[in-house]
PDB file of N, CA and C in Angstrom:
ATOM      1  N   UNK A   1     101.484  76.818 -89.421  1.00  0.00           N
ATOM      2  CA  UNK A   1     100.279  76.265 -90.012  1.00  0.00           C
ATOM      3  C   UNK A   1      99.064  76.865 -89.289  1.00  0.00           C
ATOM      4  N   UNK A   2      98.125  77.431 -89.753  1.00  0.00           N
ATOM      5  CA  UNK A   2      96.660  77.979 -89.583  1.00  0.00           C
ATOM      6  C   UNK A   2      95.914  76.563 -89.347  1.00  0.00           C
ATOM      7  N   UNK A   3      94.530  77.115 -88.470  1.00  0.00           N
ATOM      8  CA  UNK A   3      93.575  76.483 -87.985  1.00  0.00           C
ATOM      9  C   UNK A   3      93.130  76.004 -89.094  1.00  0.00           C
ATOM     10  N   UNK A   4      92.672  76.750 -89.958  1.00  0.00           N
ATOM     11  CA  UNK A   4      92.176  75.925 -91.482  1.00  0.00           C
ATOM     12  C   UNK A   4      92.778  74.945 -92.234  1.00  0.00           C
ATOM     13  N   UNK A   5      94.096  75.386 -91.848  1.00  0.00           N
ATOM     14  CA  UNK A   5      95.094  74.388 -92.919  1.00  0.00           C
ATOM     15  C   UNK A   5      95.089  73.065 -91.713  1.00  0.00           C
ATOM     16  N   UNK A   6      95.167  73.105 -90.694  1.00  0.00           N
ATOM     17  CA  UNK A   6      95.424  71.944 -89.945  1.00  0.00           C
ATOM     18  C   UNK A   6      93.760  70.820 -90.220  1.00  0.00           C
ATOM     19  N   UNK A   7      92.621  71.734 -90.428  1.00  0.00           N
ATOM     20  CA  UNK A   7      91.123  70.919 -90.652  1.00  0.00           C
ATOM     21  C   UNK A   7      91.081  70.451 -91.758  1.00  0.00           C
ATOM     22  N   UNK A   8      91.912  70.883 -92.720  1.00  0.00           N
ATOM     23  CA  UNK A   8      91.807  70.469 -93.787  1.00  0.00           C
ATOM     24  C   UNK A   8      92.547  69.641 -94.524  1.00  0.00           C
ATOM     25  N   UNK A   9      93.865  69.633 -93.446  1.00  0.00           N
ATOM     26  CA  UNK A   9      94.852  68.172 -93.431  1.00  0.00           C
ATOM     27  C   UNK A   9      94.475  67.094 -92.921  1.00  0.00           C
ATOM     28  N   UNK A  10      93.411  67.469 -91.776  1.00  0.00           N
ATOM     29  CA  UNK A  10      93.024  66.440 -91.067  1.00  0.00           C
ATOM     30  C   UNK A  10      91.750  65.875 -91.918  1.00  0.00           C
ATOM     31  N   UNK A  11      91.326  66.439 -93.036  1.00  0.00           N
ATOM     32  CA  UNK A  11      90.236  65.861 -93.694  1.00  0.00           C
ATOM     33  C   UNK A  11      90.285  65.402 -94.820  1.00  0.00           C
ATOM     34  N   UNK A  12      91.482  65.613 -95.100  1.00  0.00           N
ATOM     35  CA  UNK A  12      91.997  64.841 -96.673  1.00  0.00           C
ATOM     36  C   UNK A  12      91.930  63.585 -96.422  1.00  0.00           C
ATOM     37  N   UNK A  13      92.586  63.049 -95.731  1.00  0.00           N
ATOM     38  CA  UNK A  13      92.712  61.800 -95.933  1.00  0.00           C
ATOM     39  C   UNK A  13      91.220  60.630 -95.349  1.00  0.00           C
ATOM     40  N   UNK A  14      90.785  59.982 -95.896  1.00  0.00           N
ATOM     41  CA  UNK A  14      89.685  59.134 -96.290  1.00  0.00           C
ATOM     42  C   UNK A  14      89.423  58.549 -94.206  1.00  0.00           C
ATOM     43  N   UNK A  15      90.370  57.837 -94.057  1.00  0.00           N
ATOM     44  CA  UNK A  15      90.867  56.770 -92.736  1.00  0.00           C
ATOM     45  C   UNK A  15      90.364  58.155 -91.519  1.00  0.00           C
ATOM     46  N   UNK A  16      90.911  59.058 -91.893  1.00  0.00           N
ATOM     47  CA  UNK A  16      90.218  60.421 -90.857  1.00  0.00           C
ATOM     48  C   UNK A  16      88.804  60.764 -90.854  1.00  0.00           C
ATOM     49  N   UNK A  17      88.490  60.715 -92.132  1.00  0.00           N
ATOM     50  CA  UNK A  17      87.235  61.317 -92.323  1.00  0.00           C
ATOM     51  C   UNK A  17      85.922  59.985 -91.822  1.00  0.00           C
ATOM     52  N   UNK A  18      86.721  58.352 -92.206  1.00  0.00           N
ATOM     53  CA  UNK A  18      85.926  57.477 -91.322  1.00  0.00           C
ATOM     54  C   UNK A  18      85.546  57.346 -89.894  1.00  0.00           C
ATOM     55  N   UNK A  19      87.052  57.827 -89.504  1.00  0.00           N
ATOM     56  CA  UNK A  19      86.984  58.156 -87.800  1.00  0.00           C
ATOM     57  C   UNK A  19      85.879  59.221 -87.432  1.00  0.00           C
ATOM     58  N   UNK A  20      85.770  60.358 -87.860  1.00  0.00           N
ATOM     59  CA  UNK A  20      84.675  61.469 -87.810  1.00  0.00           C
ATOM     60  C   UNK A  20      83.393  60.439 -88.146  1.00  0.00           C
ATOM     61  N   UNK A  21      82.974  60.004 -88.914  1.00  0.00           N
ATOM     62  CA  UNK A  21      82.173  59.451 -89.368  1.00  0.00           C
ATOM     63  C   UNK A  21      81.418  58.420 -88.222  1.00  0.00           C
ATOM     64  N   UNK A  22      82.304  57.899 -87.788  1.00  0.00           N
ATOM     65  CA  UNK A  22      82.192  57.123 -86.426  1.00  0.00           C
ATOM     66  C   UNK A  22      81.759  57.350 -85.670  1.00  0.00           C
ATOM     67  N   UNK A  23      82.561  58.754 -84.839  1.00  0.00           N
ATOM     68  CA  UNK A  23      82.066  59.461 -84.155  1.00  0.00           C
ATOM     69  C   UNK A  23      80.825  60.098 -84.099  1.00  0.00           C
ATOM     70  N   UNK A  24      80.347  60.629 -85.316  1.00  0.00           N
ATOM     71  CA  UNK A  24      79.247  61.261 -85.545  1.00  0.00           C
ATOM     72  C   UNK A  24      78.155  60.420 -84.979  1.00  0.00           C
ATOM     73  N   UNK A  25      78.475  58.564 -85.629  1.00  0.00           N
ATOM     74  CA  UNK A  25      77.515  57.851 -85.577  1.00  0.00           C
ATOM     75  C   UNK A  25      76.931  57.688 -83.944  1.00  0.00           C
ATOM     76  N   UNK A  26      78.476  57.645 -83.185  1.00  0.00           N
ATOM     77  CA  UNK A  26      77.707  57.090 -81.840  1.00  0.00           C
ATOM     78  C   UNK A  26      79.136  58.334 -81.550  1.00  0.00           C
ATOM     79  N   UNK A  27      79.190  59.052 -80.593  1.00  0.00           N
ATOM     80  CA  UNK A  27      80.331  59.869 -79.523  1.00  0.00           C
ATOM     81  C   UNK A  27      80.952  58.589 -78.666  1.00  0.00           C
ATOM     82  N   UNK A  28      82.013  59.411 -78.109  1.00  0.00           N
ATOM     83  CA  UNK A  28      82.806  58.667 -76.498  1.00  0.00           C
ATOM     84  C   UNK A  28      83.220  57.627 -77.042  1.00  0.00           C
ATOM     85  N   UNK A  29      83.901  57.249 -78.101  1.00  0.00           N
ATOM     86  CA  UNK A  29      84.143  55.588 -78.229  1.00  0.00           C
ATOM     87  C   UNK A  29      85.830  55.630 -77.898  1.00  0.00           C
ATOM     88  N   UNK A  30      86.231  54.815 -77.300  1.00  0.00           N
ATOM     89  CA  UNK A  30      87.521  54.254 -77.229  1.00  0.00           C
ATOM     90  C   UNK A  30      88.657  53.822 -78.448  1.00  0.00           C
ATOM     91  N   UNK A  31      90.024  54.217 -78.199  1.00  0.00           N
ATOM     92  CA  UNK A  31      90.706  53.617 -79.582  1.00  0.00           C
ATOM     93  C   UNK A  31      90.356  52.349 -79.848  1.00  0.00           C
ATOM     94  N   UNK A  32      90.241  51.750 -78.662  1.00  0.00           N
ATOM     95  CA  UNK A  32      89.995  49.964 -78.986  1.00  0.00           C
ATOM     96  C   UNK A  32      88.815  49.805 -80.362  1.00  0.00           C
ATOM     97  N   UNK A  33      87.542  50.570 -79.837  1.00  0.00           N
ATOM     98  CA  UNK A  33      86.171  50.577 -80.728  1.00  0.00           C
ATOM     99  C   UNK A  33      86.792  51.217 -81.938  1.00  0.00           C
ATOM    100  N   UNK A  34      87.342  52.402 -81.663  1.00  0.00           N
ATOM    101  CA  UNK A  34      87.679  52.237 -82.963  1.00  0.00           C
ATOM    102  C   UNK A  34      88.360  51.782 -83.953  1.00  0.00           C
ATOM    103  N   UNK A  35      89.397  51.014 -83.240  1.00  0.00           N
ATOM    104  CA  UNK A  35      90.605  50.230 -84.199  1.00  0.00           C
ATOM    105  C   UNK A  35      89.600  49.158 -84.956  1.00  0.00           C
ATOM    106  N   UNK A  36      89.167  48.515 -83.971  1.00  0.00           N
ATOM    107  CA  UNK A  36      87.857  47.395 -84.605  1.00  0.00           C
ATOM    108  C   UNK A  36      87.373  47.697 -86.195  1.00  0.00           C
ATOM    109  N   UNK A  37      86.974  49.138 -86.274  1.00  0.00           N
ATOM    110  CA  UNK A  37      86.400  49.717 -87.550  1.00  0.00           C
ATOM    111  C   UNK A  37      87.065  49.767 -88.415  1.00  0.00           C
ATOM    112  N   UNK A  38      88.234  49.979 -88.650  1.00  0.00           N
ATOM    113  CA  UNK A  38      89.412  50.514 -89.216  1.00  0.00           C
ATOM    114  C   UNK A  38      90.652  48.925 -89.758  1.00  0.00           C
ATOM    115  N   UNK A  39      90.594  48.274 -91.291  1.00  0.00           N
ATOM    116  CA  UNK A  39      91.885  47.773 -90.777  1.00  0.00           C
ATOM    117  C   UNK A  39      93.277  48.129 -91.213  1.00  0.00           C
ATOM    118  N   UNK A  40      93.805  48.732 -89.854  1.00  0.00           N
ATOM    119  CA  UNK A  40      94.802  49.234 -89.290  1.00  0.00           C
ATOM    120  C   UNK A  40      95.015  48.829 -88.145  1.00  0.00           C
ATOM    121  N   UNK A  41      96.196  49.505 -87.754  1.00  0.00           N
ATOM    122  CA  UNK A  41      97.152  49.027 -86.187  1.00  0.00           C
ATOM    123  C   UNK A  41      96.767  49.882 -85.828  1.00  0.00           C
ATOM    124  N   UNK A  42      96.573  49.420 -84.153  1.00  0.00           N
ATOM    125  CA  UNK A  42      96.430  50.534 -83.218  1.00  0.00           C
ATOM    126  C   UNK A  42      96.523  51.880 -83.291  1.00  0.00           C
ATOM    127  N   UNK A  43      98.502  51.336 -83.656  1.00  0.00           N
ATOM    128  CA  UNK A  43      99.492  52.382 -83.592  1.00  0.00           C
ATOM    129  C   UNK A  43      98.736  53.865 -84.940  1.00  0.00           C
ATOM    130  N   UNK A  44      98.234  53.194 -85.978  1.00  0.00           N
ATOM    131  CA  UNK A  44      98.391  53.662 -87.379  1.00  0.00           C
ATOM    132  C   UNK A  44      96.859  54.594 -86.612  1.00  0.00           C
ATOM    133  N   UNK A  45      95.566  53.817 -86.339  1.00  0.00           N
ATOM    134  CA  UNK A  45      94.531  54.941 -86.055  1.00  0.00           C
ATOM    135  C   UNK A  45      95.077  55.680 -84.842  1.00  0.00           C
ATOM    136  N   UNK A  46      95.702  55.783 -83.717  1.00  0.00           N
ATOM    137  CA  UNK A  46      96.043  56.620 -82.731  1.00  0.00           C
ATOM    138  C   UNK A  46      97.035  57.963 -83.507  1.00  0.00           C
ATOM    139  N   UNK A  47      97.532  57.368 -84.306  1.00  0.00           N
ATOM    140  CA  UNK A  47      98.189  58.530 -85.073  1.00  0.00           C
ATOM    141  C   UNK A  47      97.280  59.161 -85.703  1.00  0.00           C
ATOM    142  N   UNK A  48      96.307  58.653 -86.726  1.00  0.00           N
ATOM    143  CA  UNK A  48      95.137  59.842 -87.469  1.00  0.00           C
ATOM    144  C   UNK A  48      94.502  60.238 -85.839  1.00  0.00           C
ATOM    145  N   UNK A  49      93.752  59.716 -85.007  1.00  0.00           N
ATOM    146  CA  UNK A  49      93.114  60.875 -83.891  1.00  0.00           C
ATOM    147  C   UNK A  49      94.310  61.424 -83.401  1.00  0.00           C
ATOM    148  N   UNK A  50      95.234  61.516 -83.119  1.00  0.00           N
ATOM    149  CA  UNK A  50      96.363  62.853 -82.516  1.00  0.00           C
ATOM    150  C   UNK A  50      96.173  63.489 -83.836  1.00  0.00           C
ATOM    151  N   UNK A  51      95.806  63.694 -85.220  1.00  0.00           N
ATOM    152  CA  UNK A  51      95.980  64.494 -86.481  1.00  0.00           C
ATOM    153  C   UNK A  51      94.509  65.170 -85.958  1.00  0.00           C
ATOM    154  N   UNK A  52      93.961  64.382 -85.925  1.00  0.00           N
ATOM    155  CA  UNK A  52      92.081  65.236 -85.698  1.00  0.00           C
ATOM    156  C   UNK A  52      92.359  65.701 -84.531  1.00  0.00           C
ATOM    157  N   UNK A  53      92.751  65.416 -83.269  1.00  0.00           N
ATOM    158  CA  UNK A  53      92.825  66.087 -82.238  1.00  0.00           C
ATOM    159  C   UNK A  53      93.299  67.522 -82.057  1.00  0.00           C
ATOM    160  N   UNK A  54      94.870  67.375 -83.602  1.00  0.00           N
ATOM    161  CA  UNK A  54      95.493  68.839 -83.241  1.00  0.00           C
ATOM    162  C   UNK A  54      94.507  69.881 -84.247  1.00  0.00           C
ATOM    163  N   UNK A  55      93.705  69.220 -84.765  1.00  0.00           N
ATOM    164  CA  UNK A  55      92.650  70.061 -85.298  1.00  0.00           C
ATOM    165  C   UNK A  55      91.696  70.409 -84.884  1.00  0.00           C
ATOM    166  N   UNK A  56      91.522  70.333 -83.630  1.00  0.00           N
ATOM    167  CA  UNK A  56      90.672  70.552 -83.018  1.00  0.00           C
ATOM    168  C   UNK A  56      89.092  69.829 -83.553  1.00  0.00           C
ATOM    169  N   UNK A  57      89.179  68.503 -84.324  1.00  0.00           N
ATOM    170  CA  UNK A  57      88.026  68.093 -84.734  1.00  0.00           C
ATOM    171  C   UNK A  57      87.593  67.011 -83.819  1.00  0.00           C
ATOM    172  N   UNK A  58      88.562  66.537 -82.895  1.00  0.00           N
ATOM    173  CA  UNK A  58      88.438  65.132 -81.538  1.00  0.00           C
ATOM    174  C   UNK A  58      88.767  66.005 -80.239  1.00  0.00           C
ATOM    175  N   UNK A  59      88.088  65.560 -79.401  1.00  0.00           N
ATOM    176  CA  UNK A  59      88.352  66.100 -78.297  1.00  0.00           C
ATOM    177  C   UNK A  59      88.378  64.670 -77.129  1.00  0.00           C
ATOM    178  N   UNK A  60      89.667  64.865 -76.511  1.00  0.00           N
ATOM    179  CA  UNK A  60      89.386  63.451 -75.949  1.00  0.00           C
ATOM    180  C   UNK A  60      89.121  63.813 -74.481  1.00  0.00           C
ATOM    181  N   UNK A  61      88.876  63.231 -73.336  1.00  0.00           N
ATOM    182  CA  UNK A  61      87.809  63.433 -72.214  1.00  0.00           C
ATOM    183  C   UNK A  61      88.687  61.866 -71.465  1.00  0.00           C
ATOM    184  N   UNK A  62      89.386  62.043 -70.341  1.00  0.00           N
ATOM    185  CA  UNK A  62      89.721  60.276 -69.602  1.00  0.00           C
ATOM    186  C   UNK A  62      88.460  60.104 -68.824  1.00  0.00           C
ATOM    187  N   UNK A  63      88.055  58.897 -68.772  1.00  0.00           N
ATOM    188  CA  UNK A  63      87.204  58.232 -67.844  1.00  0.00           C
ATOM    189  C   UNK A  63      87.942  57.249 -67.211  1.00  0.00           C
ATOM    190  N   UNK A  64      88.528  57.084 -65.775  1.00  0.00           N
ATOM    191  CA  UNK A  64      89.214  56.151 -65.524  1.00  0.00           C
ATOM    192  C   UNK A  64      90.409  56.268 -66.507  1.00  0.00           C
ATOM    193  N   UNK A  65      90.892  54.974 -66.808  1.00  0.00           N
ATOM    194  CA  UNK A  65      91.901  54.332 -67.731  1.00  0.00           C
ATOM    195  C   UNK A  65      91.462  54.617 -69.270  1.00  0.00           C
ATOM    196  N   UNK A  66      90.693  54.642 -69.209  1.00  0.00           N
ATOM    197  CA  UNK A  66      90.139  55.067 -70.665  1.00  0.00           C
ATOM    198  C   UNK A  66      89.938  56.304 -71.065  1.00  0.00           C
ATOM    199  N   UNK A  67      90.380  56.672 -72.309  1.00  0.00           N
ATOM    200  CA  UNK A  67      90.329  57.799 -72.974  1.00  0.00           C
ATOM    201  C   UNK A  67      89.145  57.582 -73.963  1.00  0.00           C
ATOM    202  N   UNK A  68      88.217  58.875 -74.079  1.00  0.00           N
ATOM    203  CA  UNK A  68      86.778  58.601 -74.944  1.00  0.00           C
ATOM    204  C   UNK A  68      87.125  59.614 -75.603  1.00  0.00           C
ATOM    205  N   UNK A  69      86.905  59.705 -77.129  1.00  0.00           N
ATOM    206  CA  UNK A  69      86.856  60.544 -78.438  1.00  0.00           C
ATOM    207  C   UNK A  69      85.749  61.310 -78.538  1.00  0.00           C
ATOM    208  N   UNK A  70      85.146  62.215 -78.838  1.00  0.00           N
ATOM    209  CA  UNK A  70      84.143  63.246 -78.745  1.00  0.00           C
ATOM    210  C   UNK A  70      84.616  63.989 -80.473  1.00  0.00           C
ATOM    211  N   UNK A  71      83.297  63.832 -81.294  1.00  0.00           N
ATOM    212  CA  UNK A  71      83.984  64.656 -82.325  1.00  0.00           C
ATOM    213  C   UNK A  71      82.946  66.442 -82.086  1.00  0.00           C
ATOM    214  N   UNK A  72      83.586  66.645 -82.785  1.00  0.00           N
ATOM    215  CA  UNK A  72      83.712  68.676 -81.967  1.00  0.00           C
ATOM    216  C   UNK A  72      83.811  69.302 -83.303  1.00  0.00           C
ATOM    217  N   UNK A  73      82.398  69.325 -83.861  1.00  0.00           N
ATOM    218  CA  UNK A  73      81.489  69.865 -84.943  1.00  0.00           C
ATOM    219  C   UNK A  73      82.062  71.201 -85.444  1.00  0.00           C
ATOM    220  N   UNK A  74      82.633  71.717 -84.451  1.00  0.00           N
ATOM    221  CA  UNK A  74      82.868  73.151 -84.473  1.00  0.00           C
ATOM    222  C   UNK A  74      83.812  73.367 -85.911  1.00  0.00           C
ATOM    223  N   UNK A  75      84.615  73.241 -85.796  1.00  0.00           N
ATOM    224  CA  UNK A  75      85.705  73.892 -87.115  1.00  0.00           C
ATOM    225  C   UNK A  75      85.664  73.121 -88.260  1.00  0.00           C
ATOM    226  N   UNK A  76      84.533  72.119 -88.187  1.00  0.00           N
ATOM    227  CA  UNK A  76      83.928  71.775 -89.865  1.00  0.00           C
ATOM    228  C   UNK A  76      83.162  73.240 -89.635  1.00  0.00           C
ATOM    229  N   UNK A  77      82.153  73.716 -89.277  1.00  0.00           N
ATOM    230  CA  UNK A  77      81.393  74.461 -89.394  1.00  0.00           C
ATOM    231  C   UNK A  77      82.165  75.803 -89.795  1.00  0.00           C
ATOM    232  N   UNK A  78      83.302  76.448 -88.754  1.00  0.00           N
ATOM    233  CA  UNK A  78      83.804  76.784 -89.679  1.00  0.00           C
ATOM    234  C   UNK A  78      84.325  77.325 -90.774  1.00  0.00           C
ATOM    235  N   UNK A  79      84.829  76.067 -91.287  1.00  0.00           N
ATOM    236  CA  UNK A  79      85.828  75.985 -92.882  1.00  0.00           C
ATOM    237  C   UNK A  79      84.310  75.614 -93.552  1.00  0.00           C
ATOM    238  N   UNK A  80      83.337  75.733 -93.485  1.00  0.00           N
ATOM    239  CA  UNK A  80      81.779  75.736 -94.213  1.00  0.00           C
ATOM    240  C   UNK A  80      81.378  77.220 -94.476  1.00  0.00           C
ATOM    241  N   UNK A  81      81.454  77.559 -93.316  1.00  0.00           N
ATOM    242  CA  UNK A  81      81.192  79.585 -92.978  1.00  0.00           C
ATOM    243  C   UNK A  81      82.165  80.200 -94.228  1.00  0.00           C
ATOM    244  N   UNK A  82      83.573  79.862 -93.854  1.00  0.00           N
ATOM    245  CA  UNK A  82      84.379  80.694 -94.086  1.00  0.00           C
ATOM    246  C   UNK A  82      84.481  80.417 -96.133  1.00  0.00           C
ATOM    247  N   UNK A  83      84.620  78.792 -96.137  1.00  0.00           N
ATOM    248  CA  UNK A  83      85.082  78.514 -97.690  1.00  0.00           C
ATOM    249  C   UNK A  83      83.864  78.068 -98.250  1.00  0.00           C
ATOM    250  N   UNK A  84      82.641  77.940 -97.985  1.00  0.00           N
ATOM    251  CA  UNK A  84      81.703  77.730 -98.640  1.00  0.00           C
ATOM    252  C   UNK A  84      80.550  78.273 -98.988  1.00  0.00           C
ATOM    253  N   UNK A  85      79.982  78.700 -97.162  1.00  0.00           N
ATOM    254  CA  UNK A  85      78.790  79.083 -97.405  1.00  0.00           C
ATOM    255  C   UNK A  85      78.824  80.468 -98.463  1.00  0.00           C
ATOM    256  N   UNK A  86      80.446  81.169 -98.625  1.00  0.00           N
ATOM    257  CA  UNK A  86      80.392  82.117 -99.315  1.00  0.00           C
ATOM    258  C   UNK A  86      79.958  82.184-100.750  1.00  0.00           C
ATOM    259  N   UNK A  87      80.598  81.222-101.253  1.00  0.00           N
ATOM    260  CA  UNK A  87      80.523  80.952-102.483  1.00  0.00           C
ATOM    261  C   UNK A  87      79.397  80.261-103.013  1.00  0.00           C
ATOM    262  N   UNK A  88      78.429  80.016-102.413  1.00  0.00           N
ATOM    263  CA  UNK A  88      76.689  79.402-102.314  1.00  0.00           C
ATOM    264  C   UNK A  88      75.913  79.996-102.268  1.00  0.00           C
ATOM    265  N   UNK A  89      75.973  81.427-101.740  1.00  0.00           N
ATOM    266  CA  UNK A  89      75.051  82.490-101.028  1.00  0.00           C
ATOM    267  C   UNK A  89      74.621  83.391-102.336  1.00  0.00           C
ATOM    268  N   UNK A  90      75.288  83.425-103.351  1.00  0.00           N
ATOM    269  CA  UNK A  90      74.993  84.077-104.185  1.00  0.00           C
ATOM    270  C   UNK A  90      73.677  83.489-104.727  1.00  0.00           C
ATOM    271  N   UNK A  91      73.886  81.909-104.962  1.00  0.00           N
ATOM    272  CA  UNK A  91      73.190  81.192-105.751  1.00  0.00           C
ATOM    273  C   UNK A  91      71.874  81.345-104.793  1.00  0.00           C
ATOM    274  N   UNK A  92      71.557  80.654-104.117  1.00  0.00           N
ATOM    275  CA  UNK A  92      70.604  80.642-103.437  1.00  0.00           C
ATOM    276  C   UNK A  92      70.147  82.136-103.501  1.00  0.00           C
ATOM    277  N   UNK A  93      70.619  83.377-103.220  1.00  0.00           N
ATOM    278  CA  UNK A  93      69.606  84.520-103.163  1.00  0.00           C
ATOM    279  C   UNK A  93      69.119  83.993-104.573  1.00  0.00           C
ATOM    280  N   UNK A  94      69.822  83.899-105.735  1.00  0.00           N
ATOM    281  CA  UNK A  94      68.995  84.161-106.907  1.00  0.00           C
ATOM    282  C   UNK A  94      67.650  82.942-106.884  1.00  0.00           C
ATOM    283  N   UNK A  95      67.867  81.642-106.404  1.00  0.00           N
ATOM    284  CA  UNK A  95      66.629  80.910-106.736  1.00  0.00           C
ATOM    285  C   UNK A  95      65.408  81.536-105.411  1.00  0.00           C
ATOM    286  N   UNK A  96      65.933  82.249-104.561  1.00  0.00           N
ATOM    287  CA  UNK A  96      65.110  82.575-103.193  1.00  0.00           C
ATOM    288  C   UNK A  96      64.206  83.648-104.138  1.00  0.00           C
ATOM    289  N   UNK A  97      65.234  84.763-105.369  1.00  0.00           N
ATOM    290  CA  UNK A  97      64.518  85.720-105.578  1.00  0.00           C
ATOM    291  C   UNK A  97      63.735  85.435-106.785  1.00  0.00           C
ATOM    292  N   UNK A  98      63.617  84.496-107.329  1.00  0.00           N
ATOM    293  CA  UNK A  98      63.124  83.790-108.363  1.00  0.00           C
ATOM    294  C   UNK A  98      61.735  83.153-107.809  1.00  0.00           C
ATOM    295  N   UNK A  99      61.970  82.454-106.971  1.00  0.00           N
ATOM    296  CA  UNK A  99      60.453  81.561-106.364  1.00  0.00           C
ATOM    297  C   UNK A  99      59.316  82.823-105.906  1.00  0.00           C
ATOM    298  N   UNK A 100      59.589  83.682-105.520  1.00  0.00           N
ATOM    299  CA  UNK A 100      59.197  84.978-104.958  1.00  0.00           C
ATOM    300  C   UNK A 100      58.808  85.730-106.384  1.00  0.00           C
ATOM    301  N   UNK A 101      59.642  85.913-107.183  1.00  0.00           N
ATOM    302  CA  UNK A 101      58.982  86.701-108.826  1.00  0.00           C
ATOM    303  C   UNK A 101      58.018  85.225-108.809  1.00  0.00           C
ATOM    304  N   UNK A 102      58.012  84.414-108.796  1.00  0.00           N
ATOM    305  CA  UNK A 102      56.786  83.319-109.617  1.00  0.00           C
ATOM    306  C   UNK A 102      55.813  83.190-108.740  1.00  0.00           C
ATOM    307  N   UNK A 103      55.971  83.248-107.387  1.00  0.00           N
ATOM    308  CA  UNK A 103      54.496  82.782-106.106  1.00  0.00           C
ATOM    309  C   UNK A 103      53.957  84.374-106.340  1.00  0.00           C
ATOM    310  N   UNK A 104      54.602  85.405-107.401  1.00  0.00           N
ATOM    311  CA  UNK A 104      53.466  86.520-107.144  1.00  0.00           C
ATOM    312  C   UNK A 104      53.199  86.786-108.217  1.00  0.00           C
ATOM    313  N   UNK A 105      53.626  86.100-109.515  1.00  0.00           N
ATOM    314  CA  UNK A 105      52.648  86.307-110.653  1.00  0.00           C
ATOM    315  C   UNK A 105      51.600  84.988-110.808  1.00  0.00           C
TER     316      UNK A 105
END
């Protein structure tokens, strides 16, 4: 399995993409904080972050006894580069070269 295919397993499913979401909102939170968010078992969100983790989209960090979640922007960005921004770039030159024919007539 490829780096892409693993970000993009890890982003299918909804319960993952809340966890990111989380993260985004505030970093460093604990499974505890996040089970709170989630209703699920422990067991059930520690399994989606080991899925984001092997995707390199969580990065976890121990403090003491505690393990803190860090989400790690990087390989959304990416599967954005690689599967999107391509297929966008066209469009945009044309309205970029369009506003430019009209601000000079």
């Amino acid at each position: 399995m490829t780096d892409d295919d693993r970000v993009f397993k890890a982003l299918a499913d909804p319960s993952r993409r809340f966890l990111l979401d989380l993260l985004f909102a505030r970093d460093g939170r604990t499974l505890t904080e996040l089970e709170s968010e989630l209703e699920m078992t422990r067991f059930g969100v520690a399994k989606h972050l080991r899925v984001l983790e092997e995707a390199g989209l969580v990065v976890v960090r121990r403090s003491g006894r505690e393990k803190l979640h860090f989400l790690n922007p990087i390989p959304i960005r990416q599967i954005h580069d690689r599967w999107i921004d391509k297929f966008t770039e066209q469009h945009v030159t044309a309205l970029i070269d369009l506003k430019h024919t009209l601000e000079e007539s």
